[in-house]
Protein backbone atom coordinates (compact mmCIF):
# COMPACT_ATOMS: atom_id res chain seq x y z
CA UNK A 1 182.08 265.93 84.97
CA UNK A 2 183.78 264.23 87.99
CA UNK A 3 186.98 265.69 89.06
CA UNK A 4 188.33 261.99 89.56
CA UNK A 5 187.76 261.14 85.99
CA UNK A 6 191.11 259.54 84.45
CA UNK A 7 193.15 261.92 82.69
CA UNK A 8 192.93 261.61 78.56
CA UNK A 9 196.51 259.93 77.58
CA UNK A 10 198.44 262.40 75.36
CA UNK A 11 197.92 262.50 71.58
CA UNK A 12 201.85 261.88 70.76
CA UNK A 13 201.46 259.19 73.59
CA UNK A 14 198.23 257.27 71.76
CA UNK A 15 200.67 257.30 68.64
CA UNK A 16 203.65 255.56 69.98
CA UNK A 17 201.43 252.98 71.77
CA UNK A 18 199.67 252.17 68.25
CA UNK A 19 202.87 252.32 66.31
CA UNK A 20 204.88 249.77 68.80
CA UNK A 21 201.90 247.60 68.39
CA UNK A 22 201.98 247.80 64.53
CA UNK A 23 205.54 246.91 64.51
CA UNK A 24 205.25 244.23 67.19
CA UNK A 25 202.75 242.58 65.00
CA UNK A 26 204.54 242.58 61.74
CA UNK A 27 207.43 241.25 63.33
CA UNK A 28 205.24 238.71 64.68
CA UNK A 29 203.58 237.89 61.01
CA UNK A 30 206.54 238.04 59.80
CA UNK A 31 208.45 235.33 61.90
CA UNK A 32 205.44 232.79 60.96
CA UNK A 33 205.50 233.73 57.46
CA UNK A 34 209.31 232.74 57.33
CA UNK A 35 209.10 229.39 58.68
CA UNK A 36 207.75 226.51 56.89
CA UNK A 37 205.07 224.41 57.82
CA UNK A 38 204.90 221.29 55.61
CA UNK A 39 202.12 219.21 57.98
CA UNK A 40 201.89 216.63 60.48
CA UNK A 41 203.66 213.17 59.17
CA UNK A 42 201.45 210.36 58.91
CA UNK A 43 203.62 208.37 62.01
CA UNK A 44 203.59 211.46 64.80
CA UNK A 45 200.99 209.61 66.37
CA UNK A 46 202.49 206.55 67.26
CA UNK A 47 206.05 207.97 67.45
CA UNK A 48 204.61 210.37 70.43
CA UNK A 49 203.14 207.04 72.13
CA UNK A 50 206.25 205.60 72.28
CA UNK A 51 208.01 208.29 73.69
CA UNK A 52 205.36 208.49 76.22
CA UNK A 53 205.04 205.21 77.19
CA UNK A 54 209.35 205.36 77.63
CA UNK A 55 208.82 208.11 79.55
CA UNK A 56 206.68 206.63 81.52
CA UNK A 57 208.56 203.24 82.08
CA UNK A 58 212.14 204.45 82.25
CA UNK A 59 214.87 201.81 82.18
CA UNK A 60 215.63 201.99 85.88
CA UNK A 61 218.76 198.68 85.04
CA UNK A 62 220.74 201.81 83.20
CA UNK A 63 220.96 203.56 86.23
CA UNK A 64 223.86 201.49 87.20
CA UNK A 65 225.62 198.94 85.56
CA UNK A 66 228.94 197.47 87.40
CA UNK A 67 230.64 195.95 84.23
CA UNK A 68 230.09 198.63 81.82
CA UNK A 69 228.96 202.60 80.94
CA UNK A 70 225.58 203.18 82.91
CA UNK A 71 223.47 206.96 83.78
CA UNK A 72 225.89 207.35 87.18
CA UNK A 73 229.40 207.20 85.39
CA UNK A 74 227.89 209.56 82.58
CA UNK A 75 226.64 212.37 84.99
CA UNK A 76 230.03 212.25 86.89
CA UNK A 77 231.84 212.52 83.41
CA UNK A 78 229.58 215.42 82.90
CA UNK A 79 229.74 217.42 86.67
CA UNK A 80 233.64 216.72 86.45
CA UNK A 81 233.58 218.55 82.64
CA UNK A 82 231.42 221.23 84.02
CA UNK A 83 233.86 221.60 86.93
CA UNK A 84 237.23 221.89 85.30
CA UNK A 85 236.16 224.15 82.46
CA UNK A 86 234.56 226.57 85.16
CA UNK A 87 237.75 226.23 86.78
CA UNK A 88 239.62 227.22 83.72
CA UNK A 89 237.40 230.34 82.52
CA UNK A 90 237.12 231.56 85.99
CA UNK A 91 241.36 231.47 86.49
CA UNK A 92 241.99 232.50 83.00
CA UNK A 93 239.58 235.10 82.47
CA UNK A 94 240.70 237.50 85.31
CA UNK A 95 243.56 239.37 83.39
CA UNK A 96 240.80 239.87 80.63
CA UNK A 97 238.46 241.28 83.77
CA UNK A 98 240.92 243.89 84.59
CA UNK A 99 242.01 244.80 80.71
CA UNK A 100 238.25 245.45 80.06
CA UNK A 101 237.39 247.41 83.17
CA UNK A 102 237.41 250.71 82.66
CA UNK A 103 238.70 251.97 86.11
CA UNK A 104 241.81 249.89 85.72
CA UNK A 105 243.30 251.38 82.87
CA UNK A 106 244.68 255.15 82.37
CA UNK A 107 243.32 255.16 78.19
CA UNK A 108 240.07 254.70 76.87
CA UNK A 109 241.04 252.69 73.91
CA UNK A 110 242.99 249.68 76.22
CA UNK A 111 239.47 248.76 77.80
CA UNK A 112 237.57 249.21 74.56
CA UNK A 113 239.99 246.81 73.58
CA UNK A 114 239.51 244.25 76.50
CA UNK A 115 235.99 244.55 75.88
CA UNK A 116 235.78 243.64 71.90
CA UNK A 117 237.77 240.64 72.94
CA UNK A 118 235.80 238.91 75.65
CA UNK A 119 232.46 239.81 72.88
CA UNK A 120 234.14 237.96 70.37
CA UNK A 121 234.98 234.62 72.39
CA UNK A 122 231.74 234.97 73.64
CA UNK A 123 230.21 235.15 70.20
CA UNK A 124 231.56 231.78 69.19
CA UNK A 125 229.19 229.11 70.17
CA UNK A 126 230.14 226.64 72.88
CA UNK A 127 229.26 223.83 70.44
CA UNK A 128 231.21 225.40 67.71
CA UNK A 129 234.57 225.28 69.94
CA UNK A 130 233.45 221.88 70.68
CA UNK A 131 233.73 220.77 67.22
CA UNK A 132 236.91 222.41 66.62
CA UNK A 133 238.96 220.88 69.78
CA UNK A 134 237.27 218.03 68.58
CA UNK A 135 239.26 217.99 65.38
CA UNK A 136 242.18 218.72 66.87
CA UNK A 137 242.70 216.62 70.17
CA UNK A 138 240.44 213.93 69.97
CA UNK A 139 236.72 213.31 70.60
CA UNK A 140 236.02 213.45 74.41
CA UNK A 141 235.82 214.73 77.89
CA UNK A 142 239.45 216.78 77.20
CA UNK A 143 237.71 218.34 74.31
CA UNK A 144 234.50 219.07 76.21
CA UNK A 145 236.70 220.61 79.07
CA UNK A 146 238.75 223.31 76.58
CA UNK A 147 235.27 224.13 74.67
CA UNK A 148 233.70 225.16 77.81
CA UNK A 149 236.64 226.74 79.43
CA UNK A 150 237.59 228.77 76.31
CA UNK A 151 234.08 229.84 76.02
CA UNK A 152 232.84 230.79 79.48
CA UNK A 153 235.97 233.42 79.57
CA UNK A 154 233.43 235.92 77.43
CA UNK A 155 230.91 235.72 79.86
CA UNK A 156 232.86 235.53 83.22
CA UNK A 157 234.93 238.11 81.80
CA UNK A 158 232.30 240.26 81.39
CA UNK A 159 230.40 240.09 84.27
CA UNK A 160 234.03 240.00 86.37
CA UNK A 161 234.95 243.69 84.43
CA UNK A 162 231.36 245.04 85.72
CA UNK A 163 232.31 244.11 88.97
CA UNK A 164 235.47 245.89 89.18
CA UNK A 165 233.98 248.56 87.71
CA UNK A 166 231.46 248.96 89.94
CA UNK A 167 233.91 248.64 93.22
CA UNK A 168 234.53 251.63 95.85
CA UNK A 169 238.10 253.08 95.07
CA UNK A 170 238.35 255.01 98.30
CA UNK A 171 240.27 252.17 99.69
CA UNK A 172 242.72 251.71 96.78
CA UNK A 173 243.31 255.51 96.75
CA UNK A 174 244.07 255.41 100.52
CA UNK A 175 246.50 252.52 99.92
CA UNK A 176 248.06 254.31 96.97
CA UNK A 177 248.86 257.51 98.96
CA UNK A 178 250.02 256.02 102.37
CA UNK A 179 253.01 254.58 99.46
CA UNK A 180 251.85 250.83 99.02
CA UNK A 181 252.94 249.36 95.59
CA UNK A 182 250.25 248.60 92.86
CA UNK A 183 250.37 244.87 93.86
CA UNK A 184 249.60 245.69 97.48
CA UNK A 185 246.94 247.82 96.33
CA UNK A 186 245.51 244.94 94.32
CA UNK A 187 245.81 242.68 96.66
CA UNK A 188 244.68 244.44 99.96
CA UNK A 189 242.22 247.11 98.19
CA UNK A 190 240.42 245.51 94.80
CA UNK A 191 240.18 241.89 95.44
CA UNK A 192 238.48 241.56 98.99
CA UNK A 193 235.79 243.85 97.04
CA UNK A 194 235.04 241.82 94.18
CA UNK A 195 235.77 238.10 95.46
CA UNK A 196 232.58 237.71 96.48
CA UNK A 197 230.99 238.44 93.72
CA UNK A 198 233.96 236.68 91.56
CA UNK A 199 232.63 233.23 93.26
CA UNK A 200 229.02 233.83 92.51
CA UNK A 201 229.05 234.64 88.85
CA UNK A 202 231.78 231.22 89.20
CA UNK A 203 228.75 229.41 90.40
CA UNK A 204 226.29 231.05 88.20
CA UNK A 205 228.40 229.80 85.05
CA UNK A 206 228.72 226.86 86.73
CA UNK A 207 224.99 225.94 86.54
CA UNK A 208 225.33 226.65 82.80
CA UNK A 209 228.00 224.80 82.24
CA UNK A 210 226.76 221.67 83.61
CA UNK A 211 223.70 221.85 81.58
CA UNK A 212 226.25 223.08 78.17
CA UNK A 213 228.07 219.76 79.06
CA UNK A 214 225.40 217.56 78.34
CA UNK A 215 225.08 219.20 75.17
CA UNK A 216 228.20 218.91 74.02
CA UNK A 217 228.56 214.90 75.00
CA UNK A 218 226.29 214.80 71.81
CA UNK A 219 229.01 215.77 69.51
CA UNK A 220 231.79 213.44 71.19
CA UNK A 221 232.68 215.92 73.69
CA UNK A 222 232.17 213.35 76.73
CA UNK A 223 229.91 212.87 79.17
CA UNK A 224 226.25 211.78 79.72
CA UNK A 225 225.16 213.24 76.62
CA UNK A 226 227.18 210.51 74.46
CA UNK A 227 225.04 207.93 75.69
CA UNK A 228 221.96 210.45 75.26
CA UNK A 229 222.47 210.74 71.47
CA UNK A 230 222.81 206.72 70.47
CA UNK A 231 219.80 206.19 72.86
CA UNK A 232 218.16 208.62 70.29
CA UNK A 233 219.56 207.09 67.47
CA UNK A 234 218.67 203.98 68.38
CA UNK A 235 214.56 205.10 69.45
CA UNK A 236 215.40 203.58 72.93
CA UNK A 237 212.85 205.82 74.64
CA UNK A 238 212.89 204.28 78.34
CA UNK A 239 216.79 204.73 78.06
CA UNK A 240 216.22 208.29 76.97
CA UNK A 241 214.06 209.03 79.76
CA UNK A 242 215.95 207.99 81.96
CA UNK A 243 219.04 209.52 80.96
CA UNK A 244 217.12 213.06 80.94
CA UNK A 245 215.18 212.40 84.34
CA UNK A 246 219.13 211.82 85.54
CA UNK A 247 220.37 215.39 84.19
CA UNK A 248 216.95 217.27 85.41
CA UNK A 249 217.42 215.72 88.83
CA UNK A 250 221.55 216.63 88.54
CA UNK A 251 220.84 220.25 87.25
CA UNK A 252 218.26 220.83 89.77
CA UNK A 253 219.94 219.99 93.20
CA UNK A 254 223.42 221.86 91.67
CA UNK A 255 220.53 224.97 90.98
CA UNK A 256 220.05 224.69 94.81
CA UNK A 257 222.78 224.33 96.03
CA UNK A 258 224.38 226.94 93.94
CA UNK A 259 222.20 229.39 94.65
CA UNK A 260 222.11 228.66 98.40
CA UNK A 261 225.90 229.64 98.37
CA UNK A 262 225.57 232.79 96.45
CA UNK A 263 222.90 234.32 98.54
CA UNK A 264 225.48 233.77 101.32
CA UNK A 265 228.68 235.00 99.46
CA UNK A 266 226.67 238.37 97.89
């Protein structure tokens, strides 16, 4: 027998491998099992044509119309949505940061606390606060605005906390024992740490929240994605496309530039 023969795989090892796959595929034949299949409809056929032939012949006159709501005025309402609710989560949710981080409090309990808060506003859907600022000030862009601004505080929170958590204390403890105050110490030992990575998970929800925004113009929450869902409505395929080859081109050059600014901030 050659010595460079590949050693035989434990017997405890062979059973794990076989019993993940036996779970992996009754999860799988499970999640086909639970969703219904009723068939193709008789009109599929020609309903794909005509999307593909709008797709293919866009309606280039939306792009800008001078008397009236065109694709331009829509994707500013949207980037200017996307900008002020950033704006908002990123101001607001720095208190929350520094209540969940566990290096900033003295108890246990008061960041366990900060934490189960930002989880629960990030639970709630985007589109769900959408709805509900809907109902209460109005259908769009100001409702758009609060939805995203109310919800990004769970994530930017979150990600905010880690970074705190993760910063070098050395230079706070200096500050604290040549007798600076625990504002100084804020100012000139924790926050020249974490800005940098404060503005690049800004511009990393940012990216989201410009694509979010689009969503949520199809509720009444403003922006491009009002005109998006009575294009829709009304089967005006070259309008949809290009409405959607508008936000792809959008998202994509904020994707660059975005990241092109956080490799340079991090």
């Amino acid at each position: 027998m050659s010595r460079y023969a590949a050693p035989v795989k434990p017997f405890k090892v062979r059973i794990r491998f076989w019993l993940v796959a036996i779970f992996l595929l009754i999860v799988y034949v499970w999640s086909f099992t639970g969703i219904p299949f009723e068939g193709i409809k008789g009109t599929a056929g020609q309903i794909a044509r005509a999307i593909g032939h709008g797709f293919l012949h866009p309606d280039f006159n939306y792009v800008y119309i001078p008397e009236g709501e065109d694709l331009l005025r829509g994707l500013l309402d949207t980037l200017a949505i996307s900008v002020l609710g950033t704006f908002i989560s990123a101001v607001l949710c720095v208190p929350f940061a520094f209540w969940a981080a566990v290096n900033m409090s003295a108890r246990g309990p008061v960041s366990a606390s900060g934490k189960v808060m930002l989880s629960i506003v990030r639970t709630i859907p985007e589109i769900v606060m959408a709805i509900m600022f809907i109902k209460a000030v109005g259908p769009g862009p100001f409702a758009g605005v609060l939805a995203l601004g109310l919800h990004s505080i769970g994530m930017l929170g979150k990600l905010f906390s880690e970074a705190i958590e993760n910063l070098d204390l050395g230079p706070a403890e200096a500050l604290t024992a040549s007798g600076a105050n625990r504002l100084q110490v804020l100012w000139y030992g924790v926050l020249p740490q974490v800005l940098p990575e404060f503005f690049s998970f800004t511009l990393y929800r940012f990216e989201i929240n410009v694509r979010s925004a689009a969503i949520l113009g199809m509720i009444g929450a403003g922006g491009i994605g009002t005109p998006l869902i009575f294009a829709l409505e009304a089967r005006s395929w070259p309008r949809v496309a290009i409405i959607l080859y508008g936000i792809i081109l959008m998202v994509t050059l904020i994707d660059v530039i975005s990241g092109y600014i956080r490799k340079r901030l991090v």
